[in-house]
ModelCIF file with pLDDT and N, C-alpha, C, O atoms, coordinates in Angstrom:
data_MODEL
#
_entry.id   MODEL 
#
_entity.id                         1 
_entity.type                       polymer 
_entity.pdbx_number_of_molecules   1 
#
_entity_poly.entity_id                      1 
_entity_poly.type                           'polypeptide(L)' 
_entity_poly.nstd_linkage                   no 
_entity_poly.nstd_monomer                   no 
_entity_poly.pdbx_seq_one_letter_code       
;(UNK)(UNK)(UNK)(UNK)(UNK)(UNK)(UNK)(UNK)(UNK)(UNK)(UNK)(UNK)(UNK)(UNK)(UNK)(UNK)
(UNK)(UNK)(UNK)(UNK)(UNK)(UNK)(UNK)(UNK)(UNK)(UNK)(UNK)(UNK)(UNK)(UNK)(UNK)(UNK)
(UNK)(UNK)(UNK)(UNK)(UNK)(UNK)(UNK)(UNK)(UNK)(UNK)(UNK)(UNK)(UNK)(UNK)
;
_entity_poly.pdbx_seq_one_letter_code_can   XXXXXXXXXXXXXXXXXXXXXXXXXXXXXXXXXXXXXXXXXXXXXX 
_entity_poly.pdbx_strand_id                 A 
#
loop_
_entity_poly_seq.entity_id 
_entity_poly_seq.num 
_entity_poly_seq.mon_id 
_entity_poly_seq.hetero 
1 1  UNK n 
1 2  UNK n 
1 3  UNK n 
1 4  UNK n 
1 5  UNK n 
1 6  UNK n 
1 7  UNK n 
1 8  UNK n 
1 9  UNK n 
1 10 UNK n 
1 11 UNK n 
1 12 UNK n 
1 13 UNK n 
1 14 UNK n 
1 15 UNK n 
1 16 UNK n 
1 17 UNK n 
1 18 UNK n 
1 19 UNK n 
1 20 UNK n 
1 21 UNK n 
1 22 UNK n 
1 23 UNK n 
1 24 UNK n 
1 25 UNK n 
1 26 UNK n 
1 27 UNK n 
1 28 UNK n 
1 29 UNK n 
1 30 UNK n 
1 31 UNK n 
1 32 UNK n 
1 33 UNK n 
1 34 UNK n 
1 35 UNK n 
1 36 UNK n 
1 37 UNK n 
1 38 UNK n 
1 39 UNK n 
1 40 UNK n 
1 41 UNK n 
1 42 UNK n 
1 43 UNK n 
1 44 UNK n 
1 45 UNK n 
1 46 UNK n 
#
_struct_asym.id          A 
_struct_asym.entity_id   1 
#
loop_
_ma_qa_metric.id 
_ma_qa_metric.mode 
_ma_qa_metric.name 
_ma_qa_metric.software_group_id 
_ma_qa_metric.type 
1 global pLDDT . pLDDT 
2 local  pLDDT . pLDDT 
#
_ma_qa_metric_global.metric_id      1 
_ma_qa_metric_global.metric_value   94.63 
_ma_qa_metric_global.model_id       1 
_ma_qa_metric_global.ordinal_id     1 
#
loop_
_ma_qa_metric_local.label_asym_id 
_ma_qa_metric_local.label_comp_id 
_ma_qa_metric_local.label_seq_id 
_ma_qa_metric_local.metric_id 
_ma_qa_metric_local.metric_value 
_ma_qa_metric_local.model_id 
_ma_qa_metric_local.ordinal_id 
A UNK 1  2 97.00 1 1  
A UNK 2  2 98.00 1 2  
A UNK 3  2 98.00 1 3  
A UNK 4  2 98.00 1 4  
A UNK 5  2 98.00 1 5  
A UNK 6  2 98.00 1 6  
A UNK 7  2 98.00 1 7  
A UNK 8  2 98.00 1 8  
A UNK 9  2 98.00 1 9  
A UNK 10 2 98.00 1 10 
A UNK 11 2 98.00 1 11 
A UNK 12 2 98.00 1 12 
A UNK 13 2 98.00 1 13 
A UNK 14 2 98.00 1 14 
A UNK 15 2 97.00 1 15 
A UNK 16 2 96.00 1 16 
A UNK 17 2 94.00 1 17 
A UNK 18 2 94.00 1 18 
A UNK 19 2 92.00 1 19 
A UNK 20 2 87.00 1 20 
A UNK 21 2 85.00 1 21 
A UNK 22 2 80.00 1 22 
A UNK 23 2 81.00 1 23 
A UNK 24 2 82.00 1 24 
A UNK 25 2 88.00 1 25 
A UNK 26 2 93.00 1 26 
A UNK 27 2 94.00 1 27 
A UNK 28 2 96.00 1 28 
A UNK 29 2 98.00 1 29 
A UNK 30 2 98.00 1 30 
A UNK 31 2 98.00 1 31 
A UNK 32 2 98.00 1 32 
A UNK 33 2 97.00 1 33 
A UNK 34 2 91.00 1 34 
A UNK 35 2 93.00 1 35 
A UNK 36 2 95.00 1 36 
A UNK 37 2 96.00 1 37 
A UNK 38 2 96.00 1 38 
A UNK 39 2 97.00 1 39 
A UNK 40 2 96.00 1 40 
A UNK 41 2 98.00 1 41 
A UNK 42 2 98.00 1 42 
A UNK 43 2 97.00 1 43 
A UNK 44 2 96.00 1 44 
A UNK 45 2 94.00 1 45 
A UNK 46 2 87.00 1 46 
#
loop_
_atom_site.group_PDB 
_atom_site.id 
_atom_site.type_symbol 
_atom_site.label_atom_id 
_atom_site.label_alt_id 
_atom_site.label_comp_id 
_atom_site.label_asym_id 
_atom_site.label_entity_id 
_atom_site.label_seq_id 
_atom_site.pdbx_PDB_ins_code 
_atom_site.Cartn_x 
_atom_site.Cartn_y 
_atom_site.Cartn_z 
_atom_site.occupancy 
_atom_site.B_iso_or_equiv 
_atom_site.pdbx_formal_charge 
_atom_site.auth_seq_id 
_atom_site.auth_comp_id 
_atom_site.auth_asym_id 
_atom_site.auth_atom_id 
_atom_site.pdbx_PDB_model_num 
ATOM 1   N N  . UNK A 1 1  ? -10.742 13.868 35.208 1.00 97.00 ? 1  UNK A N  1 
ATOM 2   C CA . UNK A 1 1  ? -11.237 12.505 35.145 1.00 97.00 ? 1  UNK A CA 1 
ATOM 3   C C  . UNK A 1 1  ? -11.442 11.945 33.756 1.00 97.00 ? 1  UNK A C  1 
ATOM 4   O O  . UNK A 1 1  ? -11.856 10.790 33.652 1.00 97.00 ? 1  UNK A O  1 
ATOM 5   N N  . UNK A 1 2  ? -11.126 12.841 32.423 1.00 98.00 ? 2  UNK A N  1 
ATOM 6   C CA . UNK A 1 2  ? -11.658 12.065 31.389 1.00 98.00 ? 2  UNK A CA 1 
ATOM 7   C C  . UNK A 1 2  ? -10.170 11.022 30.865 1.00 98.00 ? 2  UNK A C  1 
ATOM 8   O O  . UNK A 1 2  ? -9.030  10.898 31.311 1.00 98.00 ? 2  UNK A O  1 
ATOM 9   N N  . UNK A 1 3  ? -10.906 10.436 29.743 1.00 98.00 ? 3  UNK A N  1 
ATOM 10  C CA . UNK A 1 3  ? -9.297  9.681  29.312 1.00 98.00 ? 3  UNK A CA 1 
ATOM 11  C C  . UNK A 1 3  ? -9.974  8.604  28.359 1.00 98.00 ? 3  UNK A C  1 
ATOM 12  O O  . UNK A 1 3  ? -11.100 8.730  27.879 1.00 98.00 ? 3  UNK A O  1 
ATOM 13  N N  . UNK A 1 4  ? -9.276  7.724  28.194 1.00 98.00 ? 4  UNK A N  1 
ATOM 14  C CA . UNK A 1 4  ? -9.311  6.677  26.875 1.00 98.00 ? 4  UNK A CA 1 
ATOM 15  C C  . UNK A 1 4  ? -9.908  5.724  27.787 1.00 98.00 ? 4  UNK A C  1 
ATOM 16  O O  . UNK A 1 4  ? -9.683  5.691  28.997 1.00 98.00 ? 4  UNK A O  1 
ATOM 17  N N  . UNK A 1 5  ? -10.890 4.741  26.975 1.00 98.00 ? 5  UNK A N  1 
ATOM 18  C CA . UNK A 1 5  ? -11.249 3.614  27.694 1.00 98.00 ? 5  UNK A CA 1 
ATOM 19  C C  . UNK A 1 5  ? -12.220 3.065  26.850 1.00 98.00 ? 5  UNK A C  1 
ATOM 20  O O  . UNK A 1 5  ? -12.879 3.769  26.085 1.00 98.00 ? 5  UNK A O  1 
ATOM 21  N N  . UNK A 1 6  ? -12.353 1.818  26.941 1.00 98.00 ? 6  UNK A N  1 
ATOM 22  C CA . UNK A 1 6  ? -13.052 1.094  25.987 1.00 98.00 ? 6  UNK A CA 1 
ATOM 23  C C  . UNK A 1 6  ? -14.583 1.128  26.159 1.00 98.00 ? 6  UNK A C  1 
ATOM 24  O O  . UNK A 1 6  ? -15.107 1.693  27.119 1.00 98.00 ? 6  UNK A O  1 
ATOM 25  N N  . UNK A 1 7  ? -15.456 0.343  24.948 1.00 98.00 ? 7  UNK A N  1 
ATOM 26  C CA . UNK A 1 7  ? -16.698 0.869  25.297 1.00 98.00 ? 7  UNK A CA 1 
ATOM 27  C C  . UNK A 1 7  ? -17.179 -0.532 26.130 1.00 98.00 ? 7  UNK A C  1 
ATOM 28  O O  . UNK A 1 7  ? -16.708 -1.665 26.042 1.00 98.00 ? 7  UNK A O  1 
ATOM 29  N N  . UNK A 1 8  ? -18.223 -0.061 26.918 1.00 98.00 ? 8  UNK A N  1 
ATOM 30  C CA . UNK A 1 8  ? -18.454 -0.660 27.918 1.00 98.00 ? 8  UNK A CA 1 
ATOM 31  C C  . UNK A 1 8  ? -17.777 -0.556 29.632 1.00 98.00 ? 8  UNK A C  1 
ATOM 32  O O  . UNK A 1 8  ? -18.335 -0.959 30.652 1.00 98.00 ? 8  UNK A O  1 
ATOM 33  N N  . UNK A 1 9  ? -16.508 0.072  29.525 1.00 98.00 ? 9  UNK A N  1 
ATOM 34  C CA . UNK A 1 9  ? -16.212 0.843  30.535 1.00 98.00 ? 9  UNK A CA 1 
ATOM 35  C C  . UNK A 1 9  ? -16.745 2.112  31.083 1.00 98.00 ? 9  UNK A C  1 
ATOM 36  O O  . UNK A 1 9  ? -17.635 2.703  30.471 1.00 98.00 ? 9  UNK A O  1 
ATOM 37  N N  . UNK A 1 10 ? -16.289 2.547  32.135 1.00 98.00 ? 10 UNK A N  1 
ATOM 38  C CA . UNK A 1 10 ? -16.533 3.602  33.177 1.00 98.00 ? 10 UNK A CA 1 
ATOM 39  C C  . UNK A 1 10 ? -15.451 4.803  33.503 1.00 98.00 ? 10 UNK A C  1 
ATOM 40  O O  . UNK A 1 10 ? -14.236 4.634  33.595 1.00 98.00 ? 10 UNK A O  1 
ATOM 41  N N  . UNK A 1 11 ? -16.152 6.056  33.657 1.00 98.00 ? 11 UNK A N  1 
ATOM 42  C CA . UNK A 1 11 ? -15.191 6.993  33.975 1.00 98.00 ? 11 UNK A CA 1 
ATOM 43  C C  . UNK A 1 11 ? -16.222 7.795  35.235 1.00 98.00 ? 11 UNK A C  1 
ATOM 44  O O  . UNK A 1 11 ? -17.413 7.548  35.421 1.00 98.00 ? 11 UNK A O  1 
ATOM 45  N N  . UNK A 1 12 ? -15.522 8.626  35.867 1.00 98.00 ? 12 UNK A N  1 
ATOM 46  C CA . UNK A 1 12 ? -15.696 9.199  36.863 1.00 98.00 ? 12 UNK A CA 1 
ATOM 47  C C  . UNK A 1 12 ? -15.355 10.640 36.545 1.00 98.00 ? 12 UNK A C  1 
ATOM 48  O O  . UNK A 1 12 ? -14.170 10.938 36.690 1.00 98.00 ? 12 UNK A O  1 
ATOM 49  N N  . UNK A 1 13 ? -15.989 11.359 36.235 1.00 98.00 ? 13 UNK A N  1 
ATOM 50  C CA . UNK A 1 13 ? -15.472 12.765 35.697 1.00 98.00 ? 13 UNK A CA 1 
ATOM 51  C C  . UNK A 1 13 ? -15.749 13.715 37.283 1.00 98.00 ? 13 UNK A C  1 
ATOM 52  O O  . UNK A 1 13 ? -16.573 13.284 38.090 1.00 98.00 ? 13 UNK A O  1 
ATOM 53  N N  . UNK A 1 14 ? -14.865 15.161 37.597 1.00 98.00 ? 14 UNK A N  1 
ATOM 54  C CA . UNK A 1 14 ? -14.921 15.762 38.826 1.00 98.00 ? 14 UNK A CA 1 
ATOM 55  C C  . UNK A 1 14 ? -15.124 17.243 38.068 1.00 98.00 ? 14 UNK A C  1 
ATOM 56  O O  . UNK A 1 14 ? -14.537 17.515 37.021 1.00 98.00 ? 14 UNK A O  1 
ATOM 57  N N  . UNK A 1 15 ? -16.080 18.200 38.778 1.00 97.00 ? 15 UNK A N  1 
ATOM 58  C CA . UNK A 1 15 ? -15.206 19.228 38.584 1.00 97.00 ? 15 UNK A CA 1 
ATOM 59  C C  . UNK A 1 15 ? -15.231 20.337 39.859 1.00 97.00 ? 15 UNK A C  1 
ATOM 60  O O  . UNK A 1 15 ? -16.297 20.736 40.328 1.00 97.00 ? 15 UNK A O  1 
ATOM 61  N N  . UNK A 1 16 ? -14.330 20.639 40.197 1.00 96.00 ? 16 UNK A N  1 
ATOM 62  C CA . UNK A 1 16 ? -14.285 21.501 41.690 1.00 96.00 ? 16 UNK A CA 1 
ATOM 63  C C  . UNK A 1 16 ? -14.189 23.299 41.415 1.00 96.00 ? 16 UNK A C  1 
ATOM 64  O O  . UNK A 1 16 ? -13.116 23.776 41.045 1.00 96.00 ? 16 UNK A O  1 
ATOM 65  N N  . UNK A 1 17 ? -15.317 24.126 41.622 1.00 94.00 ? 17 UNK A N  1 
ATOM 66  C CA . UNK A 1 17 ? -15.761 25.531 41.465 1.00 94.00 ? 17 UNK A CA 1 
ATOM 67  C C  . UNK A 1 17 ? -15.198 26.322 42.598 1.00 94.00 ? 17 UNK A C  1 
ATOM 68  O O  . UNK A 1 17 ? -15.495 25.959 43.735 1.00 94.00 ? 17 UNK A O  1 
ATOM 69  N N  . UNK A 1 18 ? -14.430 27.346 42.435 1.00 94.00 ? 18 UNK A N  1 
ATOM 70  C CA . UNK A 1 18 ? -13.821 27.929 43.302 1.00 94.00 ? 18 UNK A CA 1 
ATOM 71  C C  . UNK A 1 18 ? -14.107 29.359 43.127 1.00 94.00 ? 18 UNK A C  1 
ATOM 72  O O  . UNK A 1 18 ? -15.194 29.548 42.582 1.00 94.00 ? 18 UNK A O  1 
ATOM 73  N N  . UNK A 1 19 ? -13.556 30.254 43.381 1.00 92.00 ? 19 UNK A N  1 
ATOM 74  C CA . UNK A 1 19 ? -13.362 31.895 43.888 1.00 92.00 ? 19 UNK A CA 1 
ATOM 75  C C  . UNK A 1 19 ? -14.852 32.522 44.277 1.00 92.00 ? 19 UNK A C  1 
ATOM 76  O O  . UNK A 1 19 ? -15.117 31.871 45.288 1.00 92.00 ? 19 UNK A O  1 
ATOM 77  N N  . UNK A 1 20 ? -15.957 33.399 44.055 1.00 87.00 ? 20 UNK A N  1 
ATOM 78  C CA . UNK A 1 20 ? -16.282 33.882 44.838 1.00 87.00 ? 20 UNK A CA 1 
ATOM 79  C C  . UNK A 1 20 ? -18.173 33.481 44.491 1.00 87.00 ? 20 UNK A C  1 
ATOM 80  O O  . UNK A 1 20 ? -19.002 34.088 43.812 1.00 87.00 ? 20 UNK A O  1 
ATOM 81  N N  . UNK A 1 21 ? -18.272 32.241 45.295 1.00 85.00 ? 21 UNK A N  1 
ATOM 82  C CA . UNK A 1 21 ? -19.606 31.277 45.192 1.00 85.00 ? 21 UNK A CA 1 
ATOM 83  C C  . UNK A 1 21 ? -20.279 32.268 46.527 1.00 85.00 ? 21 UNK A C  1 
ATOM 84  O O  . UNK A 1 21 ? -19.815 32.239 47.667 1.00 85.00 ? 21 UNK A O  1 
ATOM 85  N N  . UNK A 1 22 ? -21.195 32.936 46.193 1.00 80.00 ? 22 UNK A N  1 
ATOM 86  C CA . UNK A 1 22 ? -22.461 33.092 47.479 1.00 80.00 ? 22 UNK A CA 1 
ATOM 87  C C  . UNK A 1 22 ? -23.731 32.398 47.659 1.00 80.00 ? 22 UNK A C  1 
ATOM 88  O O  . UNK A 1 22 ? -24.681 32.607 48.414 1.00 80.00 ? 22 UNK A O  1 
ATOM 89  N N  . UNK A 1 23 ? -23.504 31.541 46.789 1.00 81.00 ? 23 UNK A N  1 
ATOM 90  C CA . UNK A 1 23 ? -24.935 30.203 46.971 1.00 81.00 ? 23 UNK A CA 1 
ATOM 91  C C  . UNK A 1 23 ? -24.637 28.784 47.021 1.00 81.00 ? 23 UNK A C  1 
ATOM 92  O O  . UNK A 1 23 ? -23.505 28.304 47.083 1.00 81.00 ? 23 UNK A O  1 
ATOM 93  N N  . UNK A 1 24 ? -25.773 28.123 46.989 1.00 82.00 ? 24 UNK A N  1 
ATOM 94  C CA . UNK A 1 24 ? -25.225 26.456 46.483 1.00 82.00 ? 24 UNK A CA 1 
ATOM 95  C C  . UNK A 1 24 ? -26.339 26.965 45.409 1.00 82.00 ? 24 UNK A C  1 
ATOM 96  O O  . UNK A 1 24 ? -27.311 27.700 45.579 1.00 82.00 ? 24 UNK A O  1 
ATOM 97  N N  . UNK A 1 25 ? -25.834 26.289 44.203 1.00 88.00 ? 25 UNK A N  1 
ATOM 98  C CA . UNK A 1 25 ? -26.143 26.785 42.314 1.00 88.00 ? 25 UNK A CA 1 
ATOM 99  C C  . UNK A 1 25 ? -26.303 25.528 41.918 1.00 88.00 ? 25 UNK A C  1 
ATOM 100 O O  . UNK A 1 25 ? -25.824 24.483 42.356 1.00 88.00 ? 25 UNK A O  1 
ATOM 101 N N  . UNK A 1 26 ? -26.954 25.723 41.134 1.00 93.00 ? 26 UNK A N  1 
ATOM 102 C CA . UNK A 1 26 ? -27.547 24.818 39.797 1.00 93.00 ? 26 UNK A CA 1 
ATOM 103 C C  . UNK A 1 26 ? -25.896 24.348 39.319 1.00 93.00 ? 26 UNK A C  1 
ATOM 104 O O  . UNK A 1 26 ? -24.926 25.098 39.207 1.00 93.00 ? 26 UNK A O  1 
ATOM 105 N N  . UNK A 1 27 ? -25.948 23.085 39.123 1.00 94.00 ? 27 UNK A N  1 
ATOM 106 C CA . UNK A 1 27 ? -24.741 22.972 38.278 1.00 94.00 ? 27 UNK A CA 1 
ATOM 107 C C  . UNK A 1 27 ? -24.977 21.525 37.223 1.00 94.00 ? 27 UNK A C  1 
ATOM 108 O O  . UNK A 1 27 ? -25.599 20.519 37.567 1.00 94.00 ? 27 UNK A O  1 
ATOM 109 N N  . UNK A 1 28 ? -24.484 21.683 36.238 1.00 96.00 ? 28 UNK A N  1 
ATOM 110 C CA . UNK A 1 28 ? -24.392 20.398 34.992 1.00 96.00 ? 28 UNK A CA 1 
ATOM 111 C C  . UNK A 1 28 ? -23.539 20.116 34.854 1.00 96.00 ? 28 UNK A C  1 
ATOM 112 O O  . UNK A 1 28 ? -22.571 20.473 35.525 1.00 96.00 ? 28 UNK A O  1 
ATOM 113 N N  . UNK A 1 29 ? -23.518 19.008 33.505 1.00 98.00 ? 29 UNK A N  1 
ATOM 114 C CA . UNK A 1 29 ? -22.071 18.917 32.119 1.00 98.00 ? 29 UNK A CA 1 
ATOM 115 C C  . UNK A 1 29 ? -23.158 18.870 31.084 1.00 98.00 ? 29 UNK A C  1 
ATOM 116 O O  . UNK A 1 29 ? -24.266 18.362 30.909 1.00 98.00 ? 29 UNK A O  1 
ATOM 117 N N  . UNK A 1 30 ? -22.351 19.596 30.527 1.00 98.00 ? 30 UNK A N  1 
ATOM 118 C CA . UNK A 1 30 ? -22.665 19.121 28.689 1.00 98.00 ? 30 UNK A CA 1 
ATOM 119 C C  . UNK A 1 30 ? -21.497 18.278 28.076 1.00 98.00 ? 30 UNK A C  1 
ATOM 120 O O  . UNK A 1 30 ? -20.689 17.616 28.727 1.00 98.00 ? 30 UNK A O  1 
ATOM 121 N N  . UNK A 1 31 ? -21.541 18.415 26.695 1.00 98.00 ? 31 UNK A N  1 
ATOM 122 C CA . UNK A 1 31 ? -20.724 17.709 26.074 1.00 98.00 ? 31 UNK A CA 1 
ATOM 123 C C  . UNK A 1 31 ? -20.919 18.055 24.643 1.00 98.00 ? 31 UNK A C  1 
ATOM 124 O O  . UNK A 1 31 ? -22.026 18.483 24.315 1.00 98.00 ? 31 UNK A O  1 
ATOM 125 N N  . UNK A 1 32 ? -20.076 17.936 23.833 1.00 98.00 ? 32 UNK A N  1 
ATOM 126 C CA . UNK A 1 32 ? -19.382 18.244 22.625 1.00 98.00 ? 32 UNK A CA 1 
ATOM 127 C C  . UNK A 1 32 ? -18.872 17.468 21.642 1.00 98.00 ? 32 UNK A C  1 
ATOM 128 O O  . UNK A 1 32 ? -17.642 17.518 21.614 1.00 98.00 ? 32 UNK A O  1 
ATOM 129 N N  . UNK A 1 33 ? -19.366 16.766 20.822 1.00 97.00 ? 33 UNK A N  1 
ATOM 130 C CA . UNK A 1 33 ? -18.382 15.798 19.959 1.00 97.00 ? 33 UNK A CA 1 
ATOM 131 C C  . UNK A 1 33 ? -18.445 16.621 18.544 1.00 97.00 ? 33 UNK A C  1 
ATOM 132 O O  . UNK A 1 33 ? -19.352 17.299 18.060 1.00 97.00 ? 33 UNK A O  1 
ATOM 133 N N  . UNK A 1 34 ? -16.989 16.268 18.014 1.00 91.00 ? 34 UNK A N  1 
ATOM 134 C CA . UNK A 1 34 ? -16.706 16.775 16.830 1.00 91.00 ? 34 UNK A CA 1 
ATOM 135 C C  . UNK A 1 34 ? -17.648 17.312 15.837 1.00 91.00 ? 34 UNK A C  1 
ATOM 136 O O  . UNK A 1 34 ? -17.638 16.102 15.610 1.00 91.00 ? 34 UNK A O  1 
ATOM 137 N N  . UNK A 1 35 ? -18.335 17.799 15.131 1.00 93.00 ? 35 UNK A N  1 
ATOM 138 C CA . UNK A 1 35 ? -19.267 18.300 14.261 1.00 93.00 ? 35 UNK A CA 1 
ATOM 139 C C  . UNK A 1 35 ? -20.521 18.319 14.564 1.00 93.00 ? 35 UNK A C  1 
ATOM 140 O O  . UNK A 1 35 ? -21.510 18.530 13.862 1.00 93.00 ? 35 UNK A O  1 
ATOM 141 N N  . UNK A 1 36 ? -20.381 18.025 15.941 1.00 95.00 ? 36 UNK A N  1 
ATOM 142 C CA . UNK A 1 36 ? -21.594 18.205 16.456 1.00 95.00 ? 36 UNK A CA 1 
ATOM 143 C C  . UNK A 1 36 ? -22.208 19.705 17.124 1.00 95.00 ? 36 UNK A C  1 
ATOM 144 O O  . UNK A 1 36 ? -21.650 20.735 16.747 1.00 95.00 ? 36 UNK A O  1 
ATOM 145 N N  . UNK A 1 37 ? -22.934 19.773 17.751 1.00 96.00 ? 37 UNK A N  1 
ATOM 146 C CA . UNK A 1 37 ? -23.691 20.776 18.827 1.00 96.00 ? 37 UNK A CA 1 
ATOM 147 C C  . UNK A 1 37 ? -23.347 20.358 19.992 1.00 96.00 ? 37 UNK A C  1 
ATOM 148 O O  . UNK A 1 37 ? -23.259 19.153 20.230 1.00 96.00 ? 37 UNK A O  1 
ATOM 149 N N  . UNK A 1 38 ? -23.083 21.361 20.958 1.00 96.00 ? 38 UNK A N  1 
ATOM 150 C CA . UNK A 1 38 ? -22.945 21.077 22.025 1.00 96.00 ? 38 UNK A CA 1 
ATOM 151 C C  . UNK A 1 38 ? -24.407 21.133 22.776 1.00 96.00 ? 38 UNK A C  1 
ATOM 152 O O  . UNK A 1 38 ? -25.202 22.069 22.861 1.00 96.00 ? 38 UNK A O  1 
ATOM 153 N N  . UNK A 1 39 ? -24.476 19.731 23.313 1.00 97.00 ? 39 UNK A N  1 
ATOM 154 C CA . UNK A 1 39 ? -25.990 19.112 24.932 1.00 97.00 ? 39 UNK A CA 1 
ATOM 155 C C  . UNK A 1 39 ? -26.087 18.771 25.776 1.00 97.00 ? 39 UNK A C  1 
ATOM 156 O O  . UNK A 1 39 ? -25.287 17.836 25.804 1.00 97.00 ? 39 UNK A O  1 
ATOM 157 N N  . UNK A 1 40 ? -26.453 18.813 26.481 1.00 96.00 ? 40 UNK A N  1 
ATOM 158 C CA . UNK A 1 40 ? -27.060 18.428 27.806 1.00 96.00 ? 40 UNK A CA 1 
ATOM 159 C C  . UNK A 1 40 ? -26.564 16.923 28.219 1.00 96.00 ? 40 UNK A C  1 
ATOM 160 O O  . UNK A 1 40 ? -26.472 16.022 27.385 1.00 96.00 ? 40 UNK A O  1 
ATOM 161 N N  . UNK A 1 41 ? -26.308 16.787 29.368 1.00 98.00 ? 41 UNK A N  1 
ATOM 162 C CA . UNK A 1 41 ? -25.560 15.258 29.504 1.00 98.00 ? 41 UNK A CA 1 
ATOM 163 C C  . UNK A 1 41 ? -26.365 15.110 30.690 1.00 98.00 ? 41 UNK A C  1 
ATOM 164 O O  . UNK A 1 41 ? -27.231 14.239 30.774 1.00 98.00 ? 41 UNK A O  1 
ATOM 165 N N  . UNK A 1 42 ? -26.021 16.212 31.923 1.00 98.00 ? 42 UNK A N  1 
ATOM 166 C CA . UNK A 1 42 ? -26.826 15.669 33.453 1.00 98.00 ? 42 UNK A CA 1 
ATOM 167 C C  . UNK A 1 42 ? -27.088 17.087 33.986 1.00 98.00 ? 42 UNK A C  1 
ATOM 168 O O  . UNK A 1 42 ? -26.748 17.994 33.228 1.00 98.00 ? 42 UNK A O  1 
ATOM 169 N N  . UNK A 1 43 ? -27.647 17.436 35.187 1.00 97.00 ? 43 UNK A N  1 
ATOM 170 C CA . UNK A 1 43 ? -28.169 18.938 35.605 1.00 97.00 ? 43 UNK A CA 1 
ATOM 171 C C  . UNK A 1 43 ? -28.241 18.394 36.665 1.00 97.00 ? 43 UNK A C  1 
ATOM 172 O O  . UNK A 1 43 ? -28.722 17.272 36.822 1.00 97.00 ? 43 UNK A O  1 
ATOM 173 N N  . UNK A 1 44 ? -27.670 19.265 37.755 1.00 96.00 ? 44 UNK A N  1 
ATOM 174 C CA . UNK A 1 44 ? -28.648 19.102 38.816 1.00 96.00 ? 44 UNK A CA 1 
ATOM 175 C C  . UNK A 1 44 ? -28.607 20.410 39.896 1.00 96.00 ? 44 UNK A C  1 
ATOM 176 O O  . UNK A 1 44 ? -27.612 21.133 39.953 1.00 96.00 ? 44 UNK A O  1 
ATOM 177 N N  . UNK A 1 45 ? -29.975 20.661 40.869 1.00 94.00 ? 45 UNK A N  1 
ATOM 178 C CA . UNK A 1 45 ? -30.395 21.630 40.879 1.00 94.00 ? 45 UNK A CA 1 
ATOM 179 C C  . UNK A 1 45 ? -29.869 22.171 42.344 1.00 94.00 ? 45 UNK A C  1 
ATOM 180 O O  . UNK A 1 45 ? -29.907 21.329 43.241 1.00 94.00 ? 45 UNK A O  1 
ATOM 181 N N  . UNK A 1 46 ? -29.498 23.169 42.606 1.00 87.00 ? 46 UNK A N  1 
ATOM 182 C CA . UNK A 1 46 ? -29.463 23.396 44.356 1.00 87.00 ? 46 UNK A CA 1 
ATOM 183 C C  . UNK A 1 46 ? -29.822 22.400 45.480 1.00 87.00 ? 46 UNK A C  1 
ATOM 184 O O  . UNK A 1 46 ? -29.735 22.742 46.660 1.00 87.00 ? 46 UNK A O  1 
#
């Protein structure tokens, strides 16, 4: 889902977890920009 787009636009990012899940898990995104640290963007919990 990511890609180019101007500011003030919208994106829809996905991500689909596969092979061997025995729970419903905590899952996030972080994020990363160039010379930066990678943080925290969204979380969410079971």
């Amino acid at each position: 889902g990511g890609g180019l787009v101007q500011a003030g636009g919208s994106l829809r990012l996905s991500c689909v977890a596969s092979g061997n899940i025995f729970s419903i898990n905590n899952m996030g995104w972080h994020r990363q920009a160039p010379g930066k640290q990678r943080e925290l963007v969204a979380s969410i919990t079971n």
